[in-house]
C-alpha atoms as a PDB file:
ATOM      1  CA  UNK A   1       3.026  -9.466  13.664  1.00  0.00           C
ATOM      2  CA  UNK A   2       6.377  -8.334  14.753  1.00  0.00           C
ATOM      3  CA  UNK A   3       6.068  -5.563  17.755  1.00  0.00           C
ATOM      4  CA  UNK A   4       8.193  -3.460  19.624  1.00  0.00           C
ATOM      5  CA  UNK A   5       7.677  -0.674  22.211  1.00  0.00           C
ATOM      6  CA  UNK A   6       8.417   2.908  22.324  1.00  0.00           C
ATOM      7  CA  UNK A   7       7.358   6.067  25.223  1.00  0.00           C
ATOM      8  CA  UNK A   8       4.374   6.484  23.039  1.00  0.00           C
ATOM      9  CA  UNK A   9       3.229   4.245  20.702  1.00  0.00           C
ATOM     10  CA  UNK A  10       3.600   0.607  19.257  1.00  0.00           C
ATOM     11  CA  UNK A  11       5.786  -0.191  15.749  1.00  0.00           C
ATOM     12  CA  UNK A  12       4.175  -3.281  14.028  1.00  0.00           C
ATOM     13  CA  UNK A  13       5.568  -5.156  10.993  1.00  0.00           C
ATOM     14  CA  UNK A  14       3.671  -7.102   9.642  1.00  0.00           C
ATOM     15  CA  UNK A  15       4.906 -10.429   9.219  1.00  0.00           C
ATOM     16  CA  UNK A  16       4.765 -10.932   5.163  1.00  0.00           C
ATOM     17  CA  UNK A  17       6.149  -7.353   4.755  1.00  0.00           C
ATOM     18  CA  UNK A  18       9.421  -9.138   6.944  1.00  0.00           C
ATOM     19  CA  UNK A  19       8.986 -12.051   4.486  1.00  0.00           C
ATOM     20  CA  UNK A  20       9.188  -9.896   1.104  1.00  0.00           C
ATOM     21  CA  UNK A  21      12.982  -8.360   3.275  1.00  0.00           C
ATOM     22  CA  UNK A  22      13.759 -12.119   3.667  1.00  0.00           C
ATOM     23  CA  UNK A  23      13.034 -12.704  -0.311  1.00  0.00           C
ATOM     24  CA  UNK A  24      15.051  -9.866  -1.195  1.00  0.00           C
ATOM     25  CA  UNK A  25      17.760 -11.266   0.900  1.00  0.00           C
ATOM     26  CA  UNK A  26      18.163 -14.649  -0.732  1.00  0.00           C
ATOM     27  CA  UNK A  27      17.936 -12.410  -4.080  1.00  0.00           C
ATOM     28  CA  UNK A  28      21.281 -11.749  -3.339  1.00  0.00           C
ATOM     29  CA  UNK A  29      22.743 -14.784  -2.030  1.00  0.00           C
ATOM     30  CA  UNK A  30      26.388 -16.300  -3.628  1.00  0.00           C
ATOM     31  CA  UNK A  31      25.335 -18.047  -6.437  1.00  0.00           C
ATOM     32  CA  UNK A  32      28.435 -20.299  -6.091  1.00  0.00           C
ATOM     33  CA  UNK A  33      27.341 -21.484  -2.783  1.00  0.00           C
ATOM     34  CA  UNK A  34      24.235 -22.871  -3.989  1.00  0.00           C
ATOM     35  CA  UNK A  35      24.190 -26.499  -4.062  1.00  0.00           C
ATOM     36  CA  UNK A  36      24.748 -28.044  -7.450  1.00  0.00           C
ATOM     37  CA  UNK A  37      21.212 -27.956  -8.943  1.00  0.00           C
ATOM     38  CA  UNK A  38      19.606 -25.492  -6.851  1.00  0.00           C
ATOM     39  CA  UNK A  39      17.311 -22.858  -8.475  1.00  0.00           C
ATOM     40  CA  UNK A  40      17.443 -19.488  -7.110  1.00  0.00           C
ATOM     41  CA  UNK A  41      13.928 -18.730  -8.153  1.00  0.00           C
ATOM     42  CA  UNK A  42      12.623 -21.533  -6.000  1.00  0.00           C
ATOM     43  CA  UNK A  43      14.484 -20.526  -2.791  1.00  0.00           C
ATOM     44  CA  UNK A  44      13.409 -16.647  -3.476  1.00  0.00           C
ATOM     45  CA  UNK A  45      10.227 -17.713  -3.417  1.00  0.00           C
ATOM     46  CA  UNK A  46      10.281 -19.586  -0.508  1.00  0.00           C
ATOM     47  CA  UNK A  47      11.620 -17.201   1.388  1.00  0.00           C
ATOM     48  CA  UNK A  48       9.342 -14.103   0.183  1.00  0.00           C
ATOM     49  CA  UNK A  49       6.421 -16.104   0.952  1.00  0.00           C
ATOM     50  CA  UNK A  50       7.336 -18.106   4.369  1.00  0.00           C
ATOM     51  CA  UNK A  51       5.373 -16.090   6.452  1.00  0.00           C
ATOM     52  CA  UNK A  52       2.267 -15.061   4.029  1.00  0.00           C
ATOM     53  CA  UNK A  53       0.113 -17.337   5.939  1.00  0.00           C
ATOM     54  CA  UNK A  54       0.048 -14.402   8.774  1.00  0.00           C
ATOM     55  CA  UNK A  55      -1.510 -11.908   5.913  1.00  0.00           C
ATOM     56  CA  UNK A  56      -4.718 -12.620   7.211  1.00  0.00           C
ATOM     57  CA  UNK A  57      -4.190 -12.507  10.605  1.00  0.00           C
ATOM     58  CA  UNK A  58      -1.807  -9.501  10.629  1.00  0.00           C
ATOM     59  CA  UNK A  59      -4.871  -7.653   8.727  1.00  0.00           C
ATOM     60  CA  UNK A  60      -6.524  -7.712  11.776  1.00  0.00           C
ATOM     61  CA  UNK A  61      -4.079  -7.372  14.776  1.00  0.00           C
ATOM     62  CA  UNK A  62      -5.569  -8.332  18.549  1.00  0.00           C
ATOM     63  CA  UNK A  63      -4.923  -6.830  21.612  1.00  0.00           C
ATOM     64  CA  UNK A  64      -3.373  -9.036  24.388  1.00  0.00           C
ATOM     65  CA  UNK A  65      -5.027  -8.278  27.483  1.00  0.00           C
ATOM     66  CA  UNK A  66      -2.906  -9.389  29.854  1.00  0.00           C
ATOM     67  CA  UNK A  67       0.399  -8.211  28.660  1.00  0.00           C
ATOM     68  CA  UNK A  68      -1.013  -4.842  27.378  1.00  0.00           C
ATOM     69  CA  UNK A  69       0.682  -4.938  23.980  1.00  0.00           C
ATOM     70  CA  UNK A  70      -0.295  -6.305  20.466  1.00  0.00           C
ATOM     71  CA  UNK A  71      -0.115  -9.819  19.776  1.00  0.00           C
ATOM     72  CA  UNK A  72       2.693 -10.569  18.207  1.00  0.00           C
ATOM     73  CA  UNK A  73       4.552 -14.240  16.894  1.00  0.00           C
ATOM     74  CA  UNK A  74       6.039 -14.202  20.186  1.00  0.00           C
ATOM     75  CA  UNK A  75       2.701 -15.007  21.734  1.00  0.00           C
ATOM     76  CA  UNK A  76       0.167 -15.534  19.561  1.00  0.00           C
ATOM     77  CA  UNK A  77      -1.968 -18.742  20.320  1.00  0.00           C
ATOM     78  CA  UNK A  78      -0.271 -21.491  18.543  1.00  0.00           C
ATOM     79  CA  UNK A  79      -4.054 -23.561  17.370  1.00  0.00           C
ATOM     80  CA  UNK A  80      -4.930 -20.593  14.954  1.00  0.00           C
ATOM     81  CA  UNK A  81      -1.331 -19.898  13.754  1.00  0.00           C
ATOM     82  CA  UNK A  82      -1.206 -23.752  12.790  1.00  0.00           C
ATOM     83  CA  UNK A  83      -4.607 -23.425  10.763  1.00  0.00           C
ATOM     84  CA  UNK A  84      -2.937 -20.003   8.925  1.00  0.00           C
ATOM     85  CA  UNK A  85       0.474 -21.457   8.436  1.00  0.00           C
ATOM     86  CA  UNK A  86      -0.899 -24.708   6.701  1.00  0.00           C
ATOM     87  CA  UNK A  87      -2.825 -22.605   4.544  1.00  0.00           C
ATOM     88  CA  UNK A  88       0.058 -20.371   3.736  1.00  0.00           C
ATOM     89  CA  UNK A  89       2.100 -23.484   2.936  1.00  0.00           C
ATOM     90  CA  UNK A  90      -0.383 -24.296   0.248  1.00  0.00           C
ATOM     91  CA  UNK A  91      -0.828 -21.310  -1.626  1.00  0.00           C
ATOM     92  CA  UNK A  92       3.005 -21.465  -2.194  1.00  0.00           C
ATOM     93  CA  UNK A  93       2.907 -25.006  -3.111  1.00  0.00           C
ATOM     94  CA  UNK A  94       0.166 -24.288  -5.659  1.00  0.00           C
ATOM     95  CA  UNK A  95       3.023 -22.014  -7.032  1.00  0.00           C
ATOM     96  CA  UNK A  96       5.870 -24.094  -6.463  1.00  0.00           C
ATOM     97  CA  UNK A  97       5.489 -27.360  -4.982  1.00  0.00           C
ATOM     98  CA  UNK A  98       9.482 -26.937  -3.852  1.00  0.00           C
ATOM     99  CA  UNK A  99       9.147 -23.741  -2.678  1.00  0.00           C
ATOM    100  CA  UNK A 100       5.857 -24.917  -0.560  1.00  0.00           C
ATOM    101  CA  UNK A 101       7.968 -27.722   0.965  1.00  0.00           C
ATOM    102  CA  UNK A 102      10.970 -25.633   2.070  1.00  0.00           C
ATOM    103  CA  UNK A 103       8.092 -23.236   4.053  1.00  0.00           C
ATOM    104  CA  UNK A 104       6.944 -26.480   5.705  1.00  0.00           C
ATOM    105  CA  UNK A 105      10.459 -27.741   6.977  1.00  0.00           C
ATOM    106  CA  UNK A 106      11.118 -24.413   7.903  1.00  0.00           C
ATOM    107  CA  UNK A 107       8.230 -23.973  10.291  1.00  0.00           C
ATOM    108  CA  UNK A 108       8.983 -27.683  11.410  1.00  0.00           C
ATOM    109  CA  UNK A 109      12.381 -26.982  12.210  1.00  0.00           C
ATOM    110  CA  UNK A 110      11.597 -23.737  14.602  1.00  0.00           C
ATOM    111  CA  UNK A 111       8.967 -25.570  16.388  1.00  0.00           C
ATOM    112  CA  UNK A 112      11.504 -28.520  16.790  1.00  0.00           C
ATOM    113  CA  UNK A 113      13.479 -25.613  18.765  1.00  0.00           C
ATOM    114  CA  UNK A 114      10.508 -24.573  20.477  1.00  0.00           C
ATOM    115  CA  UNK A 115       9.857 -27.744  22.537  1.00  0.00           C
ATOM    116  CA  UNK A 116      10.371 -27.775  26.152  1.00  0.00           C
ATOM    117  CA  UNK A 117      10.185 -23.388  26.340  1.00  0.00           C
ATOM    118  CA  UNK A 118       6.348 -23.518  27.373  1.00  0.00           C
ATOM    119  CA  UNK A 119       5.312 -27.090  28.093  1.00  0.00           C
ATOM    120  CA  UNK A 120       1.282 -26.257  28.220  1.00  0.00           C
ATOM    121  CA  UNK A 121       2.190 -25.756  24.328  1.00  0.00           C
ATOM    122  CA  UNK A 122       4.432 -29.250  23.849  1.00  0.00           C
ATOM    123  CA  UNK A 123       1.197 -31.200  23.056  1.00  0.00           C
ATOM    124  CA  UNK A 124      -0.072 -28.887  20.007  1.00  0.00           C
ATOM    125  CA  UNK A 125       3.453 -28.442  18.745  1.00  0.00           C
ATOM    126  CA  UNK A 126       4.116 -32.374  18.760  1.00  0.00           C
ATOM    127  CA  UNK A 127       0.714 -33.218  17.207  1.00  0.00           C
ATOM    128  CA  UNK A 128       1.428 -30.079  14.343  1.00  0.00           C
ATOM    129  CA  UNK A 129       5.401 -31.802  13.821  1.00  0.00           C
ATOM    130  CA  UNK A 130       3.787 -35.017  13.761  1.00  0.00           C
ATOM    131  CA  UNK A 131       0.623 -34.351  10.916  1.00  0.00           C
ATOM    132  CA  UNK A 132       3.709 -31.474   8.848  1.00  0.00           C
ATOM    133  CA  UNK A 133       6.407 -34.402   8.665  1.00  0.00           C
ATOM    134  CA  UNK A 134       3.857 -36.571   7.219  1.00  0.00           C
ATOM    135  CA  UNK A 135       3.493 -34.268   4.590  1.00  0.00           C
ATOM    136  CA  UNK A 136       6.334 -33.561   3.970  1.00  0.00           C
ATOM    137  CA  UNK A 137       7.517 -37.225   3.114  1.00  0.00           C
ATOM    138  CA  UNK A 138       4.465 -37.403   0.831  1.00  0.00           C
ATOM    139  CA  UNK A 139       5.771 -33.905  -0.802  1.00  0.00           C
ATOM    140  CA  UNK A 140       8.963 -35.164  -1.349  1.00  0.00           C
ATOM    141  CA  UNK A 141       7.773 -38.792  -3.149  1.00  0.00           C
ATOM    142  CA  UNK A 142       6.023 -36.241  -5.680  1.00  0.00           C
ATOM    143  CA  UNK A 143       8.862 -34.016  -6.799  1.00  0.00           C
ATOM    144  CA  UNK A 144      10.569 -37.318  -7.269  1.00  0.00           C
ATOM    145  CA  UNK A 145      14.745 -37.602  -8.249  1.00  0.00           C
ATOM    146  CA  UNK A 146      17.653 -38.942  -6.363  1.00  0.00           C
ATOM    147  CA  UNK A 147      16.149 -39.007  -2.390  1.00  0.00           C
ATOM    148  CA  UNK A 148      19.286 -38.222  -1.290  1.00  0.00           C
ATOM    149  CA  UNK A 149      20.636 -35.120  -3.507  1.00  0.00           C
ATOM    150  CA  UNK A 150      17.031 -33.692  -2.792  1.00  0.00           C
ATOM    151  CA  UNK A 151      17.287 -34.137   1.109  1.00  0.00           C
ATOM    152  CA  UNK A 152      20.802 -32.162   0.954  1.00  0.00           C
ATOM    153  CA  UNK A 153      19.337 -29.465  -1.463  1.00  0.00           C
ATOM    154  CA  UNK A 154      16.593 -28.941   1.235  1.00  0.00           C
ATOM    155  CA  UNK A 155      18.888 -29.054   4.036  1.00  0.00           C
ATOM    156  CA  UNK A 156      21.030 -26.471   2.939  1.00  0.00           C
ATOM    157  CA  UNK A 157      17.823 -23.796   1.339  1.00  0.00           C
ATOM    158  CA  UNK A 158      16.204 -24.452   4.329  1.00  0.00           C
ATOM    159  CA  UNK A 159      19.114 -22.965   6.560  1.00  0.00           C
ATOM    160  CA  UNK A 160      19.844 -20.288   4.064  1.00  0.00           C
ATOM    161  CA  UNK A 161      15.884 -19.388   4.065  1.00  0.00           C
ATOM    162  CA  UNK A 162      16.974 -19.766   8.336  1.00  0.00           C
ATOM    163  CA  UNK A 163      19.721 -17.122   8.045  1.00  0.00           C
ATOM    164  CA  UNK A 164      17.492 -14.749   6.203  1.00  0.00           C
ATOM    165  CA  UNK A 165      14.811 -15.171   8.350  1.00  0.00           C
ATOM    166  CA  UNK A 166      16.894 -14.020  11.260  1.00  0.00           C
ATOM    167  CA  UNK A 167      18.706 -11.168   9.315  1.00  0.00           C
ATOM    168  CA  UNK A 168      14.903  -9.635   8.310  1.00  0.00           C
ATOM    169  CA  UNK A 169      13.601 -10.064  11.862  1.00  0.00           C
ATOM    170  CA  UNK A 170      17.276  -8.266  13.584  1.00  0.00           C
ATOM    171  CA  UNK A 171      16.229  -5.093  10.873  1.00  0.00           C
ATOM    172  CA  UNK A 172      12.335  -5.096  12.627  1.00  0.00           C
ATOM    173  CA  UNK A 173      12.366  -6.236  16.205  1.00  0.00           C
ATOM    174  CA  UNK A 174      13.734  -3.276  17.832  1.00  0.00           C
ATOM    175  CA  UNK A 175      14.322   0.228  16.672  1.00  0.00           C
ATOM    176  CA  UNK A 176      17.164   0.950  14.690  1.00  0.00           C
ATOM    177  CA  UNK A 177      20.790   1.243  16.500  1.00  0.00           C
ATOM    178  CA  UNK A 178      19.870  -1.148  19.083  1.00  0.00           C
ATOM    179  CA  UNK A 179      22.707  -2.598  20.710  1.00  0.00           C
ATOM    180  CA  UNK A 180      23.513  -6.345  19.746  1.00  0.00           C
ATOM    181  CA  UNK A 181      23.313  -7.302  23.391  1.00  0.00           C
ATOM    182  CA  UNK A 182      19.947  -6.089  24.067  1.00  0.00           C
ATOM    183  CA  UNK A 183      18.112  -8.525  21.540  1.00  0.00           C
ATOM    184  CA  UNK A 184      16.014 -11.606  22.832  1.00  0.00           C
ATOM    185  CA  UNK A 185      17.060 -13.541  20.192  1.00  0.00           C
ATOM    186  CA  UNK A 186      20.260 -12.432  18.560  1.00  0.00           C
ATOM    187  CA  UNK A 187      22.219 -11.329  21.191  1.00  0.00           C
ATOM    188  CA  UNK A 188      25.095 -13.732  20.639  1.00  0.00           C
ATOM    189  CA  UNK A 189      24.480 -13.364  17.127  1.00  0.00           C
ATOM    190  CA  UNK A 190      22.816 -15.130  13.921  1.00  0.00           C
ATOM    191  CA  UNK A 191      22.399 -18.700  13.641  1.00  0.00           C
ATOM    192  CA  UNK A 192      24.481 -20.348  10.915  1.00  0.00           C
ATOM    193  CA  UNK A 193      23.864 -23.621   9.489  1.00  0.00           C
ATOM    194  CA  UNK A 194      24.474 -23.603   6.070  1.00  0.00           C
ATOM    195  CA  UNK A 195      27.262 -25.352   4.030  1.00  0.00           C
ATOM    196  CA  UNK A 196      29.832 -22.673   4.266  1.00  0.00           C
ATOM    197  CA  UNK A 197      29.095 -21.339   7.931  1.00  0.00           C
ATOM    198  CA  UNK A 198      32.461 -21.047   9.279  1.00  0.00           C
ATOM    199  CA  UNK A 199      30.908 -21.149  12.635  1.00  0.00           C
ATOM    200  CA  UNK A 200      27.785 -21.840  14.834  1.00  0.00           C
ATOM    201  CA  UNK A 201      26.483 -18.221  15.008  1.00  0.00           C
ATOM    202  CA  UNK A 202      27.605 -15.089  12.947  1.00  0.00           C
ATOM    203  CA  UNK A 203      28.018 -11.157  14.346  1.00  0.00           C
ATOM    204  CA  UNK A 204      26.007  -8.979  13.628  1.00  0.00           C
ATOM    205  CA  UNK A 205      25.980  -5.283  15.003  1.00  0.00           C
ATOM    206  CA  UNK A 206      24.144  -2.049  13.715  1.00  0.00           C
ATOM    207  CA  UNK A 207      27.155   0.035  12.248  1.00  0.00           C
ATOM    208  CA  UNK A 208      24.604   3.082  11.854  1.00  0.00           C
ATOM    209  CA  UNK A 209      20.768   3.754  12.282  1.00  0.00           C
ATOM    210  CA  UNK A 210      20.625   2.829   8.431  1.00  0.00           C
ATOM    211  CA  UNK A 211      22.857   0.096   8.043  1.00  0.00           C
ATOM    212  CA  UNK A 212      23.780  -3.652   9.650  1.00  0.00           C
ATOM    213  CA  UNK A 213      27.149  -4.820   9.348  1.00  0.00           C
ATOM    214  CA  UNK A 214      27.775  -9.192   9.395  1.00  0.00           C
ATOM    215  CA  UNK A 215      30.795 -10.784  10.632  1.00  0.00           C
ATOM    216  CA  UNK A 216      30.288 -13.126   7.572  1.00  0.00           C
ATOM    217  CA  UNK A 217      28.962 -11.818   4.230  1.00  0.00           C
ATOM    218  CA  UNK A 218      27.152 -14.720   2.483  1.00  0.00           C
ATOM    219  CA  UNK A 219      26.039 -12.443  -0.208  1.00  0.00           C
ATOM    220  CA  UNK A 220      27.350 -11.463  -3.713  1.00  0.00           C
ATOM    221  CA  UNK A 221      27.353  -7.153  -2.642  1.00  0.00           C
ATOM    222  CA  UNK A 222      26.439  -4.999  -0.560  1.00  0.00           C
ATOM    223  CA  UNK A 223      22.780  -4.054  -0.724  1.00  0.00           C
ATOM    224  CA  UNK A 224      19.863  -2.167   0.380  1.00  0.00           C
ATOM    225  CA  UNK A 225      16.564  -3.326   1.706  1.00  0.00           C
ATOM    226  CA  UNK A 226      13.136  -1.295   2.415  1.00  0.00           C
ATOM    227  CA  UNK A 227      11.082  -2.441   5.156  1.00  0.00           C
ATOM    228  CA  UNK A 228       7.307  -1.152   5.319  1.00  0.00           C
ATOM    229  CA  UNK A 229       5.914  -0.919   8.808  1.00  0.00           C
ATOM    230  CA  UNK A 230       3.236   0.928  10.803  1.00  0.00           C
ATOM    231  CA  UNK A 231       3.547   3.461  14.467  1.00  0.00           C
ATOM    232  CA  UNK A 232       0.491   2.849  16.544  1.00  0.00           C
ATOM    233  CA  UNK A 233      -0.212   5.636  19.149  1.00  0.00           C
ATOM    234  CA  UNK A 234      -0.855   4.704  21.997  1.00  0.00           C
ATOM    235  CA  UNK A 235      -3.576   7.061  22.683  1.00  0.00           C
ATOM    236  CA  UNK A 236      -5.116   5.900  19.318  1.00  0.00           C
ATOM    237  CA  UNK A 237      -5.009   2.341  20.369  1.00  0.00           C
ATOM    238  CA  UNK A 238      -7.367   3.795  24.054  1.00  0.00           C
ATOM    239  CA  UNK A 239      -9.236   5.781  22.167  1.00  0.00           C
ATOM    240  CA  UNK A 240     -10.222   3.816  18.623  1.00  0.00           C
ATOM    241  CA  UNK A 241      -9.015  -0.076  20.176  1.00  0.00           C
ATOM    242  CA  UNK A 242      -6.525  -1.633  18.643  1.00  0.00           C
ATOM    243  CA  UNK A 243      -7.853  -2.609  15.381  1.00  0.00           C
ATOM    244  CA  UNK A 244      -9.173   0.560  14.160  1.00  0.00           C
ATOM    245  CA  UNK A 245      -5.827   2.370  15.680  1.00  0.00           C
ATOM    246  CA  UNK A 246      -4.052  -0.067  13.657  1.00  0.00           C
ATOM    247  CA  UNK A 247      -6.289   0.896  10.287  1.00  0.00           C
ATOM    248  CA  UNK A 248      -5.586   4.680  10.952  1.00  0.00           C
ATOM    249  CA  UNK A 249      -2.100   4.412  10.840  1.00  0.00           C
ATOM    250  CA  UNK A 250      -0.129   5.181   7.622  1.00  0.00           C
ATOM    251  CA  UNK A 251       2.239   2.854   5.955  1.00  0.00           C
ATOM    252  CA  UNK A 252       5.907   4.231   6.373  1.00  0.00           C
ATOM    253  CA  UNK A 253       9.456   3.028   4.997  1.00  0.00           C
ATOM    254  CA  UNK A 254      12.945   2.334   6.406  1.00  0.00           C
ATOM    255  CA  UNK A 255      15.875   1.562   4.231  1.00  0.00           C
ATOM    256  CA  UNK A 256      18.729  -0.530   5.133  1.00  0.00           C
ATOM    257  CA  UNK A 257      22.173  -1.032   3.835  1.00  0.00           C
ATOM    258  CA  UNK A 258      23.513  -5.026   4.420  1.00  0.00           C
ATOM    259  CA  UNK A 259      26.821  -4.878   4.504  1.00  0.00           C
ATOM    260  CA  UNK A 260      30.191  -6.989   6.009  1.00  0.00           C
ATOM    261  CA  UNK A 261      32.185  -5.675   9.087  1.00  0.00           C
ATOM    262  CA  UNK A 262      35.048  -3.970   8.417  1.00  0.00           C
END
């Protein structure tokens, strides 16, 4: 779940509904800076369906007790999220056993980042690395081809799959019009890591409440996006607990315009 606080209540994306933004992203992504044999359909997938091992657990949000706020992938104990991930992975790879593998190097190279931030988590995220890189290498015997072209293929989806992972999450973790400087994350911008980055990190500002404008457009047009999310009152959340505030709620839309700065 992705969470942010207002006066008087809670707004919760859920994490797949961020995914289907990040799909939609990578929809539109310059076909000419695809490397040579890439298939869009595989990478659209991938990206769509990173995060659908949360579905189950975002169906259900929890209440953290000690910060008083919903649990959201900031916090959220890393033993279960490894059990819902790995089953996530799967379902894509039933799908598309490329697609499944770019999920798993993607989660492999975030936790990679994570080491060393909490170090009562270091253990569980080495021991995850460890068991997903096995994987992996097993993965990548199946699909088969030249080892090398297919190492640089996944390099470069994973970090566009990277890129629109970011881009989703700057459109959901904070409301609308937020300045730049005031994100946890993304304050000095977008990480870039893809073939045609021109630098480390890419701009990114909110021109207006209904549209984000990048430093560095990677995409073949401007284009909209529709992100469905949830507001959880407060005083529903005391009175019903969080689940049941969270199952009251109604389903609402925000539309966003991707565009380059001018």
């Amino acid at each position: 779940m992705i969470v942010y606080e207002r006066e008087h209540d809670f707004v919760l994306t859920a994490q797949h509904e961020h995914g289907i933004v990040a799909g939609d992203m990578a929809a539109h992504w310059r076909t000419e800076w695809l490397p040579q044999g890439s298939h869009r359909e595989d990478l659209m997938l991938a990206a769509k369906e990173h995060d659908r091992g949360w579905i189950e657990l975002d169906a259900a949000p929890l209440w953290n007790d000690y910060s008083q706020i919903p649990y959201s992938f900031r916090d959220f104990p890393l033993r279960p999220r490894f059990v819902f991930y790995r089953k996530g992975i799967e379902e894509v790879r039933q799908q598309n056993p490329y697609a499944g593998l770019l999920c798993s190097l993607m989660y492999t190279e975030l936790f990679q980042k994570t080491l060393g931030a909490s170090p009562e988590d270091d253990d569980d995220i080495r021991q995850y690395l460890l068991e997903e890189q096995k994987q992996q290498e097993y993965w990548k015997q199946e699909l088969g081809g030249d080892a090398a072209e297919l190492e640089q293929r996944l390099k470069n989806d994973v970090e566009i799959m990277l890129f629109c992972d970011q881009l989703s999450l700057f459109l959901c973790m904070e409301e609308p019009g937020t300045p730049t400087a005031r994100y946890d994350f993304f304050a000095e911008g977008l990480g870039c890591g893809f073939d045609t980055c021109p630098s480390a990190n890419i701009q990114i500002e909110w021109a207006t409440s209904e549209k984000v404008a990048l430093s560095f457009f990677p995409f073949d047009e401007e284009f909209e996006v529709t992100m469905s999310y949830k507001v959880v009152p407060k005083a529903s959340i005391r009175k019903f607990g969080m689940l049941q505030a969270y199952r009251r709620a109604n389903w609402k839309k925000r539309s966003i315009w991707i565009t380059g700065l001018s």
